[in-house]
Protein backbone atom coordinates (compact mmCIF):
# COMPACT_ATOMS: atom_id res chain seq x y z
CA UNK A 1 4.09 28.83 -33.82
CA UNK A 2 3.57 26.03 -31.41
CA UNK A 3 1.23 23.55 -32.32
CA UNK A 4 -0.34 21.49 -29.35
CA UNK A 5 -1.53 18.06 -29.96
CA UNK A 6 -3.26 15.53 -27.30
CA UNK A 7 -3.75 12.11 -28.65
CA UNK A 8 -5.57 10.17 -26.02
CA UNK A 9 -5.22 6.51 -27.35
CA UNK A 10 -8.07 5.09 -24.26
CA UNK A 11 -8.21 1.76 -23.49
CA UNK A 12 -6.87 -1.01 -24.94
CA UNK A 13 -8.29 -4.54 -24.22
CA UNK A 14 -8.20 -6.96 -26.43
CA UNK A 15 -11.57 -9.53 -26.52
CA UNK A 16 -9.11 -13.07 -25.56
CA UNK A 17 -8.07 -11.15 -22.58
CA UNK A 18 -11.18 -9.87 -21.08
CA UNK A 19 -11.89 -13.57 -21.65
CA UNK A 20 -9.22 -14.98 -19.72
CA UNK A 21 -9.76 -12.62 -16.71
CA UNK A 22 -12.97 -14.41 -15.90
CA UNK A 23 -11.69 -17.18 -15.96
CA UNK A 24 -8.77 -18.51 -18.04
CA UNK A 25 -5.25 -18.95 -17.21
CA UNK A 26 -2.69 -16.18 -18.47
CA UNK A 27 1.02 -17.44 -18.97
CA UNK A 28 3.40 -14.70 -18.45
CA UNK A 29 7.51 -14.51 -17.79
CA UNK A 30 9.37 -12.36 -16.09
CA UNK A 31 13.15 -11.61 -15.28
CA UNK A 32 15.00 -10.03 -12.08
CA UNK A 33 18.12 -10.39 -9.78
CA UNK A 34 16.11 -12.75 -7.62
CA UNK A 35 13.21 -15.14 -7.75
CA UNK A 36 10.68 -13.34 -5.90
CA UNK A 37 11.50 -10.07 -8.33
CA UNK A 38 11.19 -12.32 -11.22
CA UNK A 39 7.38 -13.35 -9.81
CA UNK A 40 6.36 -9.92 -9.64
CA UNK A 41 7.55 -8.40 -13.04
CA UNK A 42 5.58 -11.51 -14.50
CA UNK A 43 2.58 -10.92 -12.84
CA UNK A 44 2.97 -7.28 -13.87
CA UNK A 45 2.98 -8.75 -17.21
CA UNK A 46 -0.12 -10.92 -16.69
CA UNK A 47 -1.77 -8.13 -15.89
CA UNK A 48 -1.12 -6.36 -18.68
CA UNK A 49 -1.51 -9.45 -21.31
CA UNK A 50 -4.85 -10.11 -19.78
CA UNK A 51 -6.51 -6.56 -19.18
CA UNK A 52 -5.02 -3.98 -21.24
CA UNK A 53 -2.92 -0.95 -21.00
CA UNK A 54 -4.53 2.31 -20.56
CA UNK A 55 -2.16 4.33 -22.77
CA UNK A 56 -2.47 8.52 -23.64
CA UNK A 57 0.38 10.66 -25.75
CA UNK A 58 0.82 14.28 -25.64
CA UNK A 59 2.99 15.31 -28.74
CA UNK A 60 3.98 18.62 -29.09
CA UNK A 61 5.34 19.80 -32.73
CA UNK A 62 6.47 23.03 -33.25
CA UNK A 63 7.08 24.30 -37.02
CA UNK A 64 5.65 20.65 -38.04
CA UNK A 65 8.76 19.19 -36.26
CA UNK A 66 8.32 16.95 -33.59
CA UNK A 67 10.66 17.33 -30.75
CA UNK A 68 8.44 15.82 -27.70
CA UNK A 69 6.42 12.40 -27.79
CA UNK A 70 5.69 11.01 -24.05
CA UNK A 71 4.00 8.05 -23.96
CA UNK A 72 2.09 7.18 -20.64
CA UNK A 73 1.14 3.20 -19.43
CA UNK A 74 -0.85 2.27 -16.68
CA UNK A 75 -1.89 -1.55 -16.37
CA UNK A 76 -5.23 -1.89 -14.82
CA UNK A 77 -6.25 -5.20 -12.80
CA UNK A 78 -5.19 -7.78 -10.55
CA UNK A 79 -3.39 -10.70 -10.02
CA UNK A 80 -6.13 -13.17 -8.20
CA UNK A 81 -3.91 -16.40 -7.97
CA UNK A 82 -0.45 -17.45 -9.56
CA UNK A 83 1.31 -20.89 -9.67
CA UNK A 84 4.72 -20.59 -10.78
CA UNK A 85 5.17 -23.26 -14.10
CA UNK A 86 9.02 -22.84 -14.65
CA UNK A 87 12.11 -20.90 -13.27
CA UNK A 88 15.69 -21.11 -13.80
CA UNK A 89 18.85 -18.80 -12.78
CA UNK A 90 21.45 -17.64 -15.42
CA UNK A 91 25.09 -17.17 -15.26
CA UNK A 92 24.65 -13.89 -15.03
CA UNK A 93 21.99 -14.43 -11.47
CA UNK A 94 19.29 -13.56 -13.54
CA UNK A 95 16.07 -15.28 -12.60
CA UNK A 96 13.64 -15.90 -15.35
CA UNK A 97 10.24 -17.30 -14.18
CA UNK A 98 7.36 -18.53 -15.79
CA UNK A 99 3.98 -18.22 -14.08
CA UNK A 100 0.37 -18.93 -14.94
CA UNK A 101 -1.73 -16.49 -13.48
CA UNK A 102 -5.52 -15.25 -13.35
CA UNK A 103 -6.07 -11.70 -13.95
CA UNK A 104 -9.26 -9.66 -13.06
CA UNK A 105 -10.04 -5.82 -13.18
CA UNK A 106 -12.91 -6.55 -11.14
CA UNK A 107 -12.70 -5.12 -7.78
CA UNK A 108 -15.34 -6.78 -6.39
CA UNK A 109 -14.56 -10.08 -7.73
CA UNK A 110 -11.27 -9.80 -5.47
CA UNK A 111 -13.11 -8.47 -2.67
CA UNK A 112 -15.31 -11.56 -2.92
CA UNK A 113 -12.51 -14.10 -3.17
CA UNK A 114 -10.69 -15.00 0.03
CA UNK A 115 -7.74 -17.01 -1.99
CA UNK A 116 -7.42 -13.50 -3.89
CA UNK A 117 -7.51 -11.49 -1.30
CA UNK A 118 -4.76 -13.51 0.64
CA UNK A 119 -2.49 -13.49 -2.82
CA UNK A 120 -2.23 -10.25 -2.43
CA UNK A 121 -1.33 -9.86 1.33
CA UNK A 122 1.34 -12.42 0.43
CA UNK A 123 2.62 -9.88 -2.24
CA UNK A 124 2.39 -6.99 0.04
CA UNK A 125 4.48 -9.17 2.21
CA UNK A 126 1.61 -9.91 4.84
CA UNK A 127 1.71 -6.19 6.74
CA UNK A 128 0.68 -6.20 10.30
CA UNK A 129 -1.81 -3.89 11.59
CA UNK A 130 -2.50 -1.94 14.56
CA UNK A 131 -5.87 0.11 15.72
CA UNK A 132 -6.13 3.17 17.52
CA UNK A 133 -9.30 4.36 17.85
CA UNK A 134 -10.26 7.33 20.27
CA UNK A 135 -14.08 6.49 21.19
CA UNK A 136 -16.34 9.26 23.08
CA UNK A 137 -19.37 7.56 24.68
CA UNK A 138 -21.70 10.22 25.32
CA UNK A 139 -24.63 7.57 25.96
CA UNK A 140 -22.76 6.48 29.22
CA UNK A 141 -19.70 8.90 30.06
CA UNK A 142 -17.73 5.87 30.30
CA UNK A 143 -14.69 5.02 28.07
CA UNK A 144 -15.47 2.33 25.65
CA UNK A 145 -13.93 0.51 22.66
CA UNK A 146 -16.98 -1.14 20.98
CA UNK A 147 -15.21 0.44 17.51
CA UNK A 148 -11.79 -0.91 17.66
CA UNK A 149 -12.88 -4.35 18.78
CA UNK A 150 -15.32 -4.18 15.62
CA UNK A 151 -12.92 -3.21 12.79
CA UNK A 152 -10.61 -5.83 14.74
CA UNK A 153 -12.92 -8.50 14.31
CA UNK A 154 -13.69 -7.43 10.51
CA UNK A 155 -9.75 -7.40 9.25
CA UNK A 156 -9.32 -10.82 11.06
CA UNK A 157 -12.18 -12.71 10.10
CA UNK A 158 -11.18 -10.83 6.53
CA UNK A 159 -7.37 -12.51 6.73
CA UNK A 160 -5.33 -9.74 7.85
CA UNK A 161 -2.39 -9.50 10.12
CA UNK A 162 -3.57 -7.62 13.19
CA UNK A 163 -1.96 -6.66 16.71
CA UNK A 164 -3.35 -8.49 19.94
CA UNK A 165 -5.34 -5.77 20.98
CA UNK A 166 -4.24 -6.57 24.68
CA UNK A 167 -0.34 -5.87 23.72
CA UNK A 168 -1.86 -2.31 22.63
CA UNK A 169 -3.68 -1.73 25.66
CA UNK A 170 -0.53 -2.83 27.77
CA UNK A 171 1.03 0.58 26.55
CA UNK A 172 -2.20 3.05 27.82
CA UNK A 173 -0.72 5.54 30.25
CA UNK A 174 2.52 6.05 28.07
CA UNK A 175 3.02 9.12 26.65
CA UNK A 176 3.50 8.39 23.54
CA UNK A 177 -0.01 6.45 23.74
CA UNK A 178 -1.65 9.22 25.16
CA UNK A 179 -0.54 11.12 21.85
CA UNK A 180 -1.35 8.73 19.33
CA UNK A 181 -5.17 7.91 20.16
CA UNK A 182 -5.06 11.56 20.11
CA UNK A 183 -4.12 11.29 16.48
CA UNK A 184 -0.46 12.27 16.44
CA UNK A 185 0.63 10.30 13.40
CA UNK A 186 4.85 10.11 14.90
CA UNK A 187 3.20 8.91 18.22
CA UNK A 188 1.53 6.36 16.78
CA UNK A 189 4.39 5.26 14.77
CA UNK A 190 6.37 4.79 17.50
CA UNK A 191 3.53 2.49 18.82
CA UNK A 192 3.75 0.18 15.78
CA UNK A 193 7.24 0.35 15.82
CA UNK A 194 7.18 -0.92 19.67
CA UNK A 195 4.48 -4.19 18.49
CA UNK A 196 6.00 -4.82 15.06
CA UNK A 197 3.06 -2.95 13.19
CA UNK A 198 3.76 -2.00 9.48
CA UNK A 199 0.04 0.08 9.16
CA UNK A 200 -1.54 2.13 11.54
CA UNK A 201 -5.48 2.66 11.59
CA UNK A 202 -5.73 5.87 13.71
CA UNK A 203 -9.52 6.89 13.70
CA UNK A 204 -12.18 8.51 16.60
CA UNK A 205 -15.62 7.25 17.17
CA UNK A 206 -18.10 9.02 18.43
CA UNK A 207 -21.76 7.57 20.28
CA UNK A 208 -24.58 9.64 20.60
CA UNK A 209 -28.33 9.76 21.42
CA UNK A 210 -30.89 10.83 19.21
CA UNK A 211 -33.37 11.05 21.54
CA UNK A 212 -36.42 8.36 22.22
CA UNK A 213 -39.54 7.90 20.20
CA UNK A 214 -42.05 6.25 22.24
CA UNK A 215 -40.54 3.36 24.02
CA UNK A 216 -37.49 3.26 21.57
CA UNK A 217 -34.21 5.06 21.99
CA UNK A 218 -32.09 6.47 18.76
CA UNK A 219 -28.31 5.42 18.98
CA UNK A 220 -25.95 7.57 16.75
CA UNK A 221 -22.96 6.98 15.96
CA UNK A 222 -20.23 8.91 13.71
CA UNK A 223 -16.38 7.38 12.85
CA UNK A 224 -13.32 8.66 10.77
CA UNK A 225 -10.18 7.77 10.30
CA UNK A 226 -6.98 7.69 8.63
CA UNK A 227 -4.62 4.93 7.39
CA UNK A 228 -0.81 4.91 7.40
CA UNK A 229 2.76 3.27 7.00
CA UNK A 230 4.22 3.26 9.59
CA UNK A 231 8.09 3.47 8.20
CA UNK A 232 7.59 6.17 6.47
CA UNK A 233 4.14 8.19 7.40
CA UNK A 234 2.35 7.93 3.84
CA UNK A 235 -1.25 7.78 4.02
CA UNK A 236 -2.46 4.70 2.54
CA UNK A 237 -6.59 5.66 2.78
CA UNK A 238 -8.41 8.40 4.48
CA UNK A 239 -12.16 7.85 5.38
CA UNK A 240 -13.67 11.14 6.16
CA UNK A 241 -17.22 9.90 7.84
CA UNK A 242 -19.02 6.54 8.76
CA UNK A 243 -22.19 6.92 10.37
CA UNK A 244 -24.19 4.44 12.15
CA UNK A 245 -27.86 4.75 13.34
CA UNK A 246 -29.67 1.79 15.26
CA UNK A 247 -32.70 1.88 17.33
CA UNK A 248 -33.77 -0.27 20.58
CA UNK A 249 -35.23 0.03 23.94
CA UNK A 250 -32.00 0.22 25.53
CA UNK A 251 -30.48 3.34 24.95
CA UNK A 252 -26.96 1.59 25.62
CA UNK A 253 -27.62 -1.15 23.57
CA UNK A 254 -28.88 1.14 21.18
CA UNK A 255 -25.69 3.03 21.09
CA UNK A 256 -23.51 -0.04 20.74
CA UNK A 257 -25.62 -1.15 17.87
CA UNK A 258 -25.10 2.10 16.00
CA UNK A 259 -21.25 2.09 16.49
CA UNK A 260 -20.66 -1.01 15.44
CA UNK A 261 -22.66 -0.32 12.34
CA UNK A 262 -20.66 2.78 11.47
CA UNK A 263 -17.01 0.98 12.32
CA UNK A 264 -18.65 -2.10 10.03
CA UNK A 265 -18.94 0.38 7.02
CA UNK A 266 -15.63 2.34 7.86
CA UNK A 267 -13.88 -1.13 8.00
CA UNK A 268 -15.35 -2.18 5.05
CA UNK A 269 -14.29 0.98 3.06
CA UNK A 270 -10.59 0.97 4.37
CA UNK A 271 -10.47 -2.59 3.10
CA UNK A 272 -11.77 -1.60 -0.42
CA UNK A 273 -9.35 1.33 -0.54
CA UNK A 274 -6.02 -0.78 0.77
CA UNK A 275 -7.07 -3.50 -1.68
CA UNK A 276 -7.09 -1.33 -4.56
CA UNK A 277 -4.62 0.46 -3.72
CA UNK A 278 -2.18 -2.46 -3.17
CA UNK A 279 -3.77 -4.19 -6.51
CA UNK A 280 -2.58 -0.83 -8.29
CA UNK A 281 0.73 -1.12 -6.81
CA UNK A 282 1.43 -4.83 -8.10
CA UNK A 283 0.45 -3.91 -11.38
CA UNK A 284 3.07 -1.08 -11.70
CA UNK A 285 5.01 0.61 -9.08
CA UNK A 286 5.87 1.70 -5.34
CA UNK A 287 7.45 4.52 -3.62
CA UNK A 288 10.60 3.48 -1.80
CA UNK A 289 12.71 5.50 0.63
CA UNK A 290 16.08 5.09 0.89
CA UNK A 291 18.00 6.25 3.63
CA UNK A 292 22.16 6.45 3.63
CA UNK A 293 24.50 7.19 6.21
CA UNK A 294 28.19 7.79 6.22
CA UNK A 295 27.45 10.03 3.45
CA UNK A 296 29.32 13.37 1.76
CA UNK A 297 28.22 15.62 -0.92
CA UNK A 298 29.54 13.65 -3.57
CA UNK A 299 28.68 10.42 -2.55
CA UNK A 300 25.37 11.90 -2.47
CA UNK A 301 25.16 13.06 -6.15
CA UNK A 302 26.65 9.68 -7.19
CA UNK A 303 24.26 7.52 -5.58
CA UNK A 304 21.35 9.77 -6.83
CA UNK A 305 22.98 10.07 -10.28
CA UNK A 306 23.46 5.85 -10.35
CA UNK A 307 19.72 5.70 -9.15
CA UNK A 308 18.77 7.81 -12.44
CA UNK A 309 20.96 5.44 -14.72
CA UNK A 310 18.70 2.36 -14.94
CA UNK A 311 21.48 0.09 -14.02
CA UNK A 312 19.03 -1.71 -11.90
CA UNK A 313 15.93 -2.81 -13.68
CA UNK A 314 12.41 -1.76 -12.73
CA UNK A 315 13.71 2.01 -10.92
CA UNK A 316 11.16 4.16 -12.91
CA UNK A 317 12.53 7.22 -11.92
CA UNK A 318 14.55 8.36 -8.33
CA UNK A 319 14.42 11.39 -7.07
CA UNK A 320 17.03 13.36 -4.00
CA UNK A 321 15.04 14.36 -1.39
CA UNK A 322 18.18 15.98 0.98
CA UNK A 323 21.09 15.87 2.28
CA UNK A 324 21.87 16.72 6.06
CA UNK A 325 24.79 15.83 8.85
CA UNK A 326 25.84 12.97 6.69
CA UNK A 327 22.33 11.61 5.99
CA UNK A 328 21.23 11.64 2.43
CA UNK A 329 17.46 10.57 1.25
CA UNK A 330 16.21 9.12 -2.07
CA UNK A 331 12.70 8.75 -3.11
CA UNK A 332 12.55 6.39 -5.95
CA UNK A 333 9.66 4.48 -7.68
CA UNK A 334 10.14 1.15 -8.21
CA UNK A 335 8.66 -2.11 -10.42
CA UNK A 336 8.69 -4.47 -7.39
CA UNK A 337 9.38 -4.97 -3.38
CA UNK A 338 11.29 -3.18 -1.75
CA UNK A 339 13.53 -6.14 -1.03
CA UNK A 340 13.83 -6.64 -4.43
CA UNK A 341 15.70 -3.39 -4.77
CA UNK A 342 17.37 -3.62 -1.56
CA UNK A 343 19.05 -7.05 -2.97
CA UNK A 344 19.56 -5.45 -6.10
CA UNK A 345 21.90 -2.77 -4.36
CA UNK A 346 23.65 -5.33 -2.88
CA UNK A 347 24.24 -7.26 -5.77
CA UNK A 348 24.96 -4.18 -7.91
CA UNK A 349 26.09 -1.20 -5.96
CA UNK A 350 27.67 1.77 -7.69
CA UNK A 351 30.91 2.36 -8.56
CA UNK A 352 33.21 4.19 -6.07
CA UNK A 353 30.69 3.70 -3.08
CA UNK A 354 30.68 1.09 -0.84
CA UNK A 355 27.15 1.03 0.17
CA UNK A 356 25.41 -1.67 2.92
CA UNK A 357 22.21 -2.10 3.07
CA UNK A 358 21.53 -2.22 7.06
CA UNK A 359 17.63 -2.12 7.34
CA UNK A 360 14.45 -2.88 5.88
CA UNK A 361 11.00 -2.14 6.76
CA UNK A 362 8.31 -1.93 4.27
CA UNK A 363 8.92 0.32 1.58
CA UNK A 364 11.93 1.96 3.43
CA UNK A 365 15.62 0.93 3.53
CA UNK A 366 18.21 2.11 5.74
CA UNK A 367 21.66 1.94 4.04
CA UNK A 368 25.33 3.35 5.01
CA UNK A 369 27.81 4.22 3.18
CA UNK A 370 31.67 1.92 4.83
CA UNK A 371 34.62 4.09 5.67
């Protein structure tokens, strides 16, 4: 007989370190093959020092034995600001660094903070974005872009890295423009590619008239859109519907008015769901892609099977995702940048494969195995 068992522990904070997220200082340290990894497995431990771990365990015993205990962490909250208080390199090129750090698991609180909100751009290594936004103007059958100069407007004034708008309008009349306003996700990432983007905001807008009531006309508006990488296609935040409505005697004016209202609240929502997002990701772990070349069956088992053997600290778990013409991909979830574990190949590559990095973009690295 098999006797199931779920033991949800819930959440663990202790009452210092809800206190030190408002506003104390946490001290953490942390350890990796470079300085920068070292900073980010102690703010992962910061995090987790000064919020809590949200832990569950399912145990299954069977004939009172117990043959299967899993035991799940997820660290909740965010690193706001960091100063780094000591740091030194071992023989063995270990970095250990020392950082004191305030912690939050306030979302709004980082929202709110502009010093916060840059901290974690820096982390996310500052990604550059680009807008594409397909606008129908049914007010004035004229093409318009009163959206995309909005959300624009909001991501700079809000810190990010954003494409000149003019170097994207340069490229109307290409093809591959042509297909990504029209929401082709590969189009598009060819775009970004072309400007140096890392995230693509690929969304349509639509302005409408509700009709006027007395002297006053009724601008509508509706907006979606979906966020991407544009390395390797994930979708970083979907929102489904913003919807504007503004009256005024102008029924132009009153369209504009609504537009910008709905690409003020579908800005304002992509921001919320890249921050937490990203937040989530500094407090545990990111999916990287690696990409080899060169490669043969073997070498292909041996790099996934070296992936799997925690040789490099803060893999989680790796996973092959094929092999084809001599091109082999990994998926693997990873404690840090993807630099981090790009140098750590480098610096610790497995046995019986020479294998050079040869690329990096975001959370992909291009790799090949030398004849």
């Amino acid at each position: 007989m098999v006797k199931r068992m779920c033991v949800h522990l819930g959440v663990v904070f202790l009452f210092f370190s809800v206190l030190f997220s408002q506003s104390g200082t946490i001290t953490a340290e942390g350890m990796g093959m470079s300085e920068d990894a070292a900073i980010e497995q102690a703010k992962r431990a910061a995090v987790e020092i000064g919020i809590g771990t949200v832990m569950s365990s399912e145990t299954i015993v069977k004939n009172s034995v117990l043959f299967s205990d899993n035991i799940y962490a997820k660290a909740t909250g965010f690193v706001k600001t960091y100063t780094v208080k000591d740091k030194s390199q071992g023989p063995d090129g270990l970095w250990i660094v020392t950082i004191d750090a305030q912690v939050t698991e306030i979302l709004d609180e980082v929202l709110q903070n502009e010093l916060a909100v840059q901290t974690l751009l820096n982390a996310m290594n500052r990604p550059k974005m680009i807008f594409m936004v397909r606008e129908e103007n049914l007010i004035d059958n004229i093409a318009s872009d009163f959206a995309e100069t909005k959300l624009v407007s909001m991501f700079y004034e809000k810190g990010f890295d954003v494409v000149d708008r003019q170097l994207v309008q340069a490229l109307k009349g290409e093809a591959d423009f042509t297909q990504a306003i029209a929401g082709d996700v590969t189009a598009a990432s060819k775009i970004a590619s072309m400007l140096g983007a890392d995230i693509i905001v690929i969304g349509t807008a639509r302005i409408s008239s509700g009709g006027k009531v007395y002297s006053m006309f009724s601008g509508q508006a509706d907006m979606n859109a979906k966020i991407v990488r544009a390395d390797t296609g994930e979708i970083l935040a979907i929102v489904p519907q913003a919807r504007g409505k503004k009256p005024h005697i102008s029924a132009t004016t009153a369209g504009i008015n609504a537009v910008n209202e709905a690409a003020g609240k579908l800005g304002a929502e992509i921001i919320v769901q890249l921050i937490r997002k990203w937040s989530t990701q500094q407090a545990n772990a990111i999916n990287v892609f690696l990409v080899v070349t060169n490669v043969d069956f073997m070498s292909y088992m041996t790099i996934g099977t070296y992936l799997k053997s925690q040789m490099i600290p803060g893999i989680q778990s790796a996973f092959e995702k094929g092999f084809n013409d001599g091109v082999a991909e990994y998926q693997i979830l990873f404690e840090g940048k993807s630099q981090d574990l790009a140098m750590a190949l480098m610096q610790n590559p497995p046995e019986a494969v020479a294998l050079q990095v040869t690329g990096l973009s975001g959370n992909r690295i291009s790799a090949q195995i030398s004849q």
